[in-house]
Protein backbone atom coordinates (compact mmCIF):
# COMPACT_ATOMS: atom_id res chain seq x y z
CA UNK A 1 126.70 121.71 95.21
CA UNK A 2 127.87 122.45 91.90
CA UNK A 3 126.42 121.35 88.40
CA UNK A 4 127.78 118.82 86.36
CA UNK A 5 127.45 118.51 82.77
CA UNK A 6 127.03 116.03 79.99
CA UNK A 7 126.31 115.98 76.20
CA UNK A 8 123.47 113.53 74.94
CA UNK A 9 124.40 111.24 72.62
CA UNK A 10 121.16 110.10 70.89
CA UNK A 11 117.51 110.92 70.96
CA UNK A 12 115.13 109.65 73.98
CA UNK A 13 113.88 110.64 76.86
CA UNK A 14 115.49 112.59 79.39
CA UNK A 15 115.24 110.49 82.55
CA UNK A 16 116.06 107.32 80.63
CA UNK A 17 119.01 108.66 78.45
CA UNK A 18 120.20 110.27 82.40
CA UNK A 19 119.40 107.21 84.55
CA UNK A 20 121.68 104.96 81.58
CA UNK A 21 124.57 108.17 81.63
CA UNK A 22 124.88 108.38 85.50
CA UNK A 23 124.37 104.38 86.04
CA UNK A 24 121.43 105.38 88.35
CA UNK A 25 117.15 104.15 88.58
CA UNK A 26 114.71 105.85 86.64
CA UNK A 27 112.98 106.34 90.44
CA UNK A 28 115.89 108.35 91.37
CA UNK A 29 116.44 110.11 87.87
CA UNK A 30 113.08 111.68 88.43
CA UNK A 31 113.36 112.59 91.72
CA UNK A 32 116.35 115.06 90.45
CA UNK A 33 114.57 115.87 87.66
CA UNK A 34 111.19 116.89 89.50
CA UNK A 35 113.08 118.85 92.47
CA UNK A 36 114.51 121.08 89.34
CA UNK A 37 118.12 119.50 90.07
CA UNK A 38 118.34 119.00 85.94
CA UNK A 39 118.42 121.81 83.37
CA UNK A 40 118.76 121.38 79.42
CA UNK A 41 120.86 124.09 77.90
CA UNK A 42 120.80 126.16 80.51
CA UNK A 43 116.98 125.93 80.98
CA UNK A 44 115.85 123.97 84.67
CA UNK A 45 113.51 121.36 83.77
CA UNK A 46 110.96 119.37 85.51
CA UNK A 47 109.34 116.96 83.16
CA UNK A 48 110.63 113.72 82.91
CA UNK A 49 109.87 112.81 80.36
CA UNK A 50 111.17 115.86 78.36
CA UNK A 51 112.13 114.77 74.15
CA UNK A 52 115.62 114.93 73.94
CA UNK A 53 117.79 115.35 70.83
CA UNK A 54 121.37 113.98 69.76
CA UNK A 55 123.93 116.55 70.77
CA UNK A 56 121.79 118.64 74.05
CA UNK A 57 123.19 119.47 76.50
CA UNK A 58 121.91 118.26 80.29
CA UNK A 59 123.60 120.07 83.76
CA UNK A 60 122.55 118.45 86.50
CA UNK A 61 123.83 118.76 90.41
CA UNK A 62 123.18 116.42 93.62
CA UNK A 63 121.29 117.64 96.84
CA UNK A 64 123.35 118.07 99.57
CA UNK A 65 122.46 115.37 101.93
CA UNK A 66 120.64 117.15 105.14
CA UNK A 67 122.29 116.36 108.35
CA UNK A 68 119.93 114.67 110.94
CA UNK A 69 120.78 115.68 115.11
CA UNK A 70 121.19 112.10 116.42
CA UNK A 71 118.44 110.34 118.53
CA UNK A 72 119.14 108.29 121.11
CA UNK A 73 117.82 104.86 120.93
CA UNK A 74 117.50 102.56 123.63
CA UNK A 75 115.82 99.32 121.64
CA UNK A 76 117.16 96.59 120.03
CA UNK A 77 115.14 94.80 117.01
CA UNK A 78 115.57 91.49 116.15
CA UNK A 79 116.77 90.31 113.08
CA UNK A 80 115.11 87.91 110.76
CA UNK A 81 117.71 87.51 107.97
CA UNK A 82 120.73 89.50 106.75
CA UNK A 83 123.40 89.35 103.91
CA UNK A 84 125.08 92.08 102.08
CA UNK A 85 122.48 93.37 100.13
CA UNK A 86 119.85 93.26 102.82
CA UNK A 87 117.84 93.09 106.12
CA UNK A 88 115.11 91.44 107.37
CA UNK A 89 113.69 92.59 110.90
CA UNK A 90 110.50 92.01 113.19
CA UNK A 91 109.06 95.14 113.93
CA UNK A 92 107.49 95.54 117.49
CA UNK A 93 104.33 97.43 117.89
CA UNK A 94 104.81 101.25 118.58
CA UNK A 95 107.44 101.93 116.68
CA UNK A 96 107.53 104.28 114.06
CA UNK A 97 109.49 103.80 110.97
CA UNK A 98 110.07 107.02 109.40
CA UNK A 99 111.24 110.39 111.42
CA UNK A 100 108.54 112.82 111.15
CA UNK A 101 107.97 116.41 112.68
CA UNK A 102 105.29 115.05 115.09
CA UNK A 103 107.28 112.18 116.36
CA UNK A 104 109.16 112.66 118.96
CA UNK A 105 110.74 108.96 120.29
CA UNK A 106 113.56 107.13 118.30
CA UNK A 107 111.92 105.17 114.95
CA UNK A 108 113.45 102.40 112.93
CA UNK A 109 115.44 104.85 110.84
CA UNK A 110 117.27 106.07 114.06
CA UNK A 111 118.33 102.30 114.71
CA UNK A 112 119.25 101.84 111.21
CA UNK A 113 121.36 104.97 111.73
CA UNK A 114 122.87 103.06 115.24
CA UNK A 115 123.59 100.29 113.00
CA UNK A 116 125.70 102.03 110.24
CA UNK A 117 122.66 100.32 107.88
CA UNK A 118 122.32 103.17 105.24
CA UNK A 119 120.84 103.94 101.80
CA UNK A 120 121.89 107.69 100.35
CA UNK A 121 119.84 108.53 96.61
CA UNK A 122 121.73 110.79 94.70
CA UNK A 123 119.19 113.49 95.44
CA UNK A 124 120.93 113.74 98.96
CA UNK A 125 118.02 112.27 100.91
CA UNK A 126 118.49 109.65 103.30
CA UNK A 127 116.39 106.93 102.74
CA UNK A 128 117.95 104.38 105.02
CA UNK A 129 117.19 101.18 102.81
CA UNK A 130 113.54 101.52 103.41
CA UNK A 131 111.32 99.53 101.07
CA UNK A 132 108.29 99.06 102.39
CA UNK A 133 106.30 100.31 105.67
CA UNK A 134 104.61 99.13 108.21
CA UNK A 135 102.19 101.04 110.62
CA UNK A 136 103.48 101.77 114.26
CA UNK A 137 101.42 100.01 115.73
CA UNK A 138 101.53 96.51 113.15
CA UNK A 139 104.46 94.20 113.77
CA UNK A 140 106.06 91.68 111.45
CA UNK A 141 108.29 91.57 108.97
CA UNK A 142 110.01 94.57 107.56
CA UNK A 143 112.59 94.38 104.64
CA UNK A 144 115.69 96.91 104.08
CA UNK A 145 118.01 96.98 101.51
CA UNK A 146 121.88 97.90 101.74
CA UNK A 147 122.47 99.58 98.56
CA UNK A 148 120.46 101.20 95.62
CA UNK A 149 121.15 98.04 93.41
CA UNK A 150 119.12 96.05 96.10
CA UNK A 151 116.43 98.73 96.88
CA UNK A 152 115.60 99.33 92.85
CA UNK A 153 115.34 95.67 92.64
CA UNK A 154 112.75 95.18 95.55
CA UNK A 155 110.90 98.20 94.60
CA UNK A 156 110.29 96.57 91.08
CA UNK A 157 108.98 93.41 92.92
CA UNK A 158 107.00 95.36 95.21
CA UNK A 159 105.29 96.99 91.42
CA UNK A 160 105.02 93.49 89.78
CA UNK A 161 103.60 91.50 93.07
CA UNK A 162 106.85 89.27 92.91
CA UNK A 163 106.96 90.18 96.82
CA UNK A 164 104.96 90.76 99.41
CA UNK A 165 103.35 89.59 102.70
CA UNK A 166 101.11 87.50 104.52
CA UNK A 167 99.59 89.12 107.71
CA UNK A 168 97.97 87.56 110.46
CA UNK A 169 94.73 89.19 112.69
CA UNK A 170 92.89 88.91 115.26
CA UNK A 171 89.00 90.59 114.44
CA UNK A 172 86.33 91.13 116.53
CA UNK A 173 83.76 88.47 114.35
CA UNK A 174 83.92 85.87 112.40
CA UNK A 175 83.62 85.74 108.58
CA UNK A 176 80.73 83.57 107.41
CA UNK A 177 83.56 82.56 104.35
CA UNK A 178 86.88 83.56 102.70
CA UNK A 179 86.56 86.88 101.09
CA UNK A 180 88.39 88.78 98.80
CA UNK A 181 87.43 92.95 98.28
CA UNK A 182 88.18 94.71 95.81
CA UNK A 183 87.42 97.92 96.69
CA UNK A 184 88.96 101.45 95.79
CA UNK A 185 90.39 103.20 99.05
CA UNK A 186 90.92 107.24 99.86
CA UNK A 187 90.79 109.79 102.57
CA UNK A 188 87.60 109.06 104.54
CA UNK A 189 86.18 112.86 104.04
CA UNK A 190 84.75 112.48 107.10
CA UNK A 191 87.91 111.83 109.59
CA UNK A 192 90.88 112.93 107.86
CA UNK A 193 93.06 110.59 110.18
CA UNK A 194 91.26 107.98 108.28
CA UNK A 195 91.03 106.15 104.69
CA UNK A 196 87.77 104.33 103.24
CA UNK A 197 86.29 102.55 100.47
CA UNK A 198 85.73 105.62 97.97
CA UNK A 199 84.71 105.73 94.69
CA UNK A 200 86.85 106.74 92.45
CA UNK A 201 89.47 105.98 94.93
CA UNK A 202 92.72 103.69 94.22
CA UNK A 203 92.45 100.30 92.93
CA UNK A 204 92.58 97.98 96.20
CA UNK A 205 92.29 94.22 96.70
CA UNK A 206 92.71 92.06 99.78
CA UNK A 207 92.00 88.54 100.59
CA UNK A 208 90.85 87.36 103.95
CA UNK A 209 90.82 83.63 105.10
CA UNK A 210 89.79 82.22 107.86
CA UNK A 211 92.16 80.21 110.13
CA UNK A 212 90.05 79.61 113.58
CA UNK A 213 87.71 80.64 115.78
CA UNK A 214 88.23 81.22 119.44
CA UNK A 215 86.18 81.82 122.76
CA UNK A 216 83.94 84.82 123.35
CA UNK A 217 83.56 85.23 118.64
CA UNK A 218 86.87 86.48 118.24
CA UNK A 219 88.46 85.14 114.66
CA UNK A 220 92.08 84.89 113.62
CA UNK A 221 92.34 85.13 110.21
CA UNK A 222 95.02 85.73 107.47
CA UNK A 223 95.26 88.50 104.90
CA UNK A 224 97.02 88.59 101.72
CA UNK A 225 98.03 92.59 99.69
CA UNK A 226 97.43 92.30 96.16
CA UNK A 227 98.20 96.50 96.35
CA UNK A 228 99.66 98.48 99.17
CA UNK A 229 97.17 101.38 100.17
CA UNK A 230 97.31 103.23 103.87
CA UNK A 231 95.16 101.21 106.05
CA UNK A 232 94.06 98.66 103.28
CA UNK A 233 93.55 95.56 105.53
CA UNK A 234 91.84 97.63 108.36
CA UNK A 235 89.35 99.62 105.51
CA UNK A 236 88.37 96.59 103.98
CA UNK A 237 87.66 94.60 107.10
CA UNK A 238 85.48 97.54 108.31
CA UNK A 239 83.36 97.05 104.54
CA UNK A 240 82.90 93.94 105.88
CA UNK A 241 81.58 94.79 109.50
CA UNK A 242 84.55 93.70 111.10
CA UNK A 243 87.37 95.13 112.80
CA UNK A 244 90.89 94.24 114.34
CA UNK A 245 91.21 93.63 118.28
CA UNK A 246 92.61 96.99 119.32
CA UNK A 247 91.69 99.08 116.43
CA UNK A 248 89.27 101.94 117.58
CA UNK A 249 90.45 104.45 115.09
CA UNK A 250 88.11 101.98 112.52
CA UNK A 251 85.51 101.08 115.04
CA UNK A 252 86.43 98.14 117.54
CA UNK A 253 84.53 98.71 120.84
CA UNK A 254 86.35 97.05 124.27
CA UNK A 255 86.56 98.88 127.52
CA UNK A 256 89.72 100.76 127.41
CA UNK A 257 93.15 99.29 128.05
CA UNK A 258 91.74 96.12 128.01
CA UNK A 259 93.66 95.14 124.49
CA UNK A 260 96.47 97.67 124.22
CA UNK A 261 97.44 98.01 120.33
CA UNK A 262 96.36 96.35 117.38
CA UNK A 263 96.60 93.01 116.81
CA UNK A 264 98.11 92.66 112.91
CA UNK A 265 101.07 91.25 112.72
CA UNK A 266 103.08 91.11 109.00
CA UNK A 267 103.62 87.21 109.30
CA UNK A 268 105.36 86.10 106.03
CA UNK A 269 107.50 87.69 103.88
CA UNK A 270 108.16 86.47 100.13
CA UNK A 271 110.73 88.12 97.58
CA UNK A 272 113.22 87.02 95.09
CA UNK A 273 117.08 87.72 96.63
CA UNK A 274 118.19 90.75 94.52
CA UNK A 275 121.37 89.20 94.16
CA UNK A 276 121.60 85.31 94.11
CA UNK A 277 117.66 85.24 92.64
CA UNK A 278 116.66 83.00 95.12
CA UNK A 279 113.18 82.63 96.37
CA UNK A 280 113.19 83.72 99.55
CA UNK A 281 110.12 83.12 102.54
CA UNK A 282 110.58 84.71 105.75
CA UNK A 283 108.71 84.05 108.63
CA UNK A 284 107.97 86.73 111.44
CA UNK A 285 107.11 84.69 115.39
CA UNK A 286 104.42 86.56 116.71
CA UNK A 287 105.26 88.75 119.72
CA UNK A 288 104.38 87.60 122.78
CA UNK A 289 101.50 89.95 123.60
CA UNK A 290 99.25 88.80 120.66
CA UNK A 291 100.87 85.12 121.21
CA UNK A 292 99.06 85.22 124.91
CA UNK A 293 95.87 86.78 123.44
CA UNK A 294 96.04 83.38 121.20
CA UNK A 295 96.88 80.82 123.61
CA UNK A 296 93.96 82.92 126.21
CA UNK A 297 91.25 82.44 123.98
CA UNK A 298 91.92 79.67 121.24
CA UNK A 299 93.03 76.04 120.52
CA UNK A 300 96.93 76.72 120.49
CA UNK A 301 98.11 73.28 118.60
CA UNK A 302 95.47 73.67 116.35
CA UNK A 303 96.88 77.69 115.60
CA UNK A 304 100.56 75.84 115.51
CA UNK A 305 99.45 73.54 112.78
CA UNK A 306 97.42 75.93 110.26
CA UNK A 307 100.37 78.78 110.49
CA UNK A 308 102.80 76.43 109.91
CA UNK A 309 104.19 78.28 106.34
CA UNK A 310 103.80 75.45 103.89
CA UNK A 311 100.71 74.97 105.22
CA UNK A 312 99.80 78.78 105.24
CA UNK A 313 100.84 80.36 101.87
CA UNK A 314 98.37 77.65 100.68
CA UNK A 315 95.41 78.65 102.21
CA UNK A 316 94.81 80.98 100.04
CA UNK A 317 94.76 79.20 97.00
CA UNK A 318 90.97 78.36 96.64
CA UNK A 319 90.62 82.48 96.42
CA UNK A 320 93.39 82.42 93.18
CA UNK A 321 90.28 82.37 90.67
CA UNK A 322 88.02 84.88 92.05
CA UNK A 323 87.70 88.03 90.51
């Protein structure tokens, strides 16, 4: 692709006087800058936040968007809420979001792709509208956005907490009492397909609340991200010597096959509409798997009543003073 150039027309630095010349995020602005897409007279740069002076002169030039052999995709998701700046779906377990060398079977992208649903950065890469993520084998509620207007707006309320979600799970104990854990997460250096509470790990915090108790101890209890680390509800259930039905990678124990996936499902979405501003709370139904587990093993009107989302979001509000 060939470079483009511009002449700067005050001081500052260079991704913010380039995100405000190409009408384009400071996220994406570095991403050029850092893939050495950006040079100053003549000289490729990598530093964002590079000084800049009145009269320099920037050339810059746009990945060429890689082309992606189609996969063929023979799923359906359902939709939770759409509009024209975005989507809301309910992921089912086992799928994967994101193409990756190892996987092999269609992902969410691919169906996005189906769908003509498609965010391009001006690095070239395909993003596909993706905001957040999900594990493959979670399920809930999944936002995508349509354009980059949308996406940069949900990205900054994914930094500032002004979205987020409430999961539900089913654990192999019972907590004594709500809890909230704040407790740094990393690798485990022990099991690299793994992350654990590490020292000098990132900042995580999680709050767990109790919702009921059914037959043979099993719990169902809620969870609420205050940060969004690999793992984070599964690590800091396992600080607390419980685990979720169907996890073994962080220690369940059942006789195999006898729960099939992991039962955490992303329940309740919250965000502000990038558009209109509106407050917006989704709600995910539980797929019917981990809906049988419930009805199997617990008091199903008195589930109903305590996930009913007024009701819900609320439970978490004695926790809203603890450190």
């Amino acid at each position: 692709m060939p470079y483009h150039e511009l002449t700067i027309s005050e001081e500052g630095r260079l991704d913010k006087l380039l995100a405000v010349q190409l009408g384009q995020s400071r996220n994406q602005i570095e991403k050029l800058i850092r893939e050495g897409l950006v040079a100053v007279e003549n000289t490729i740069v990598t530093k964002p936040s590079l000084k800049l002076t009145e009269g320099s002169r920037v050339r810059y030039r746009f990945r060429q968007a890689s082309t992606k052999e189609p996969v063929a995709v023979d799923f359906d998701i359902e939709i939770l809420y759409e509009d024209d700046d975005l989507l809301v779906v309910n992921k089912p377990s086992g799928l994967v979001v994101h193409p990756a060398p190892s996987v092999k079977e269609a992902t969410l992208v691919d169906w996005l792709i189906q769908k003509g649903i498609s965010l391009s950065t001006i690095s070239g890469e395909e993003r596909h509208g993706i905001v957040h993520r999900i594990d493959k084998e979670t399920t809930g509620a999944l936002v995508i956005a349509k354009n980059n207007a949308a996406h940069q707006a949900l990205s900054n309320q994914l930094q500032d907490k002004s979205m987020g979600r409430y999961y539900l799970a089913l654990i192999d104990l019972p907590l004594k009492e709500n809890k909230r854990v704040n407790a740094p997460i990393s690798r485990n250096p022990h099991n690299r397909l793994k992350m654990a509470v590490v020292e000098g790990g990132r900042e995580a915090k999680t709050d767990f609340v109790r919702i009921a108790e059914g037959s043979n101890q099993v719990a169902l209890i809620a969870a609420k991200l205050y940060t969004g680390r690999t793992h984070q509800i599964r690590v800091h259930l396992e600080s607390l010597g419980r685990h979720i039905l169907g996890d073994v990678l962080y220690g369940f124990k059942s006789k195999k096959g006898k729960i099939p996936r992991v039962y955490l499902h992303a329940y309740m979405l919250y965000l502000t509409h990038p558009s209109t501003h509106k407050k917006l709370e989704i709600v995910a139904p539980i797929f019917e798997d981990m809906q049988r587990y419930i009805t199997q093993h617990f008091d199903k009107g008195e589930i109903d009543e305590k996930i009913q989302p007024i009701q819900f979001k609320h439970c978490f509000t004695p926790l809203d003073g603890t450190a």
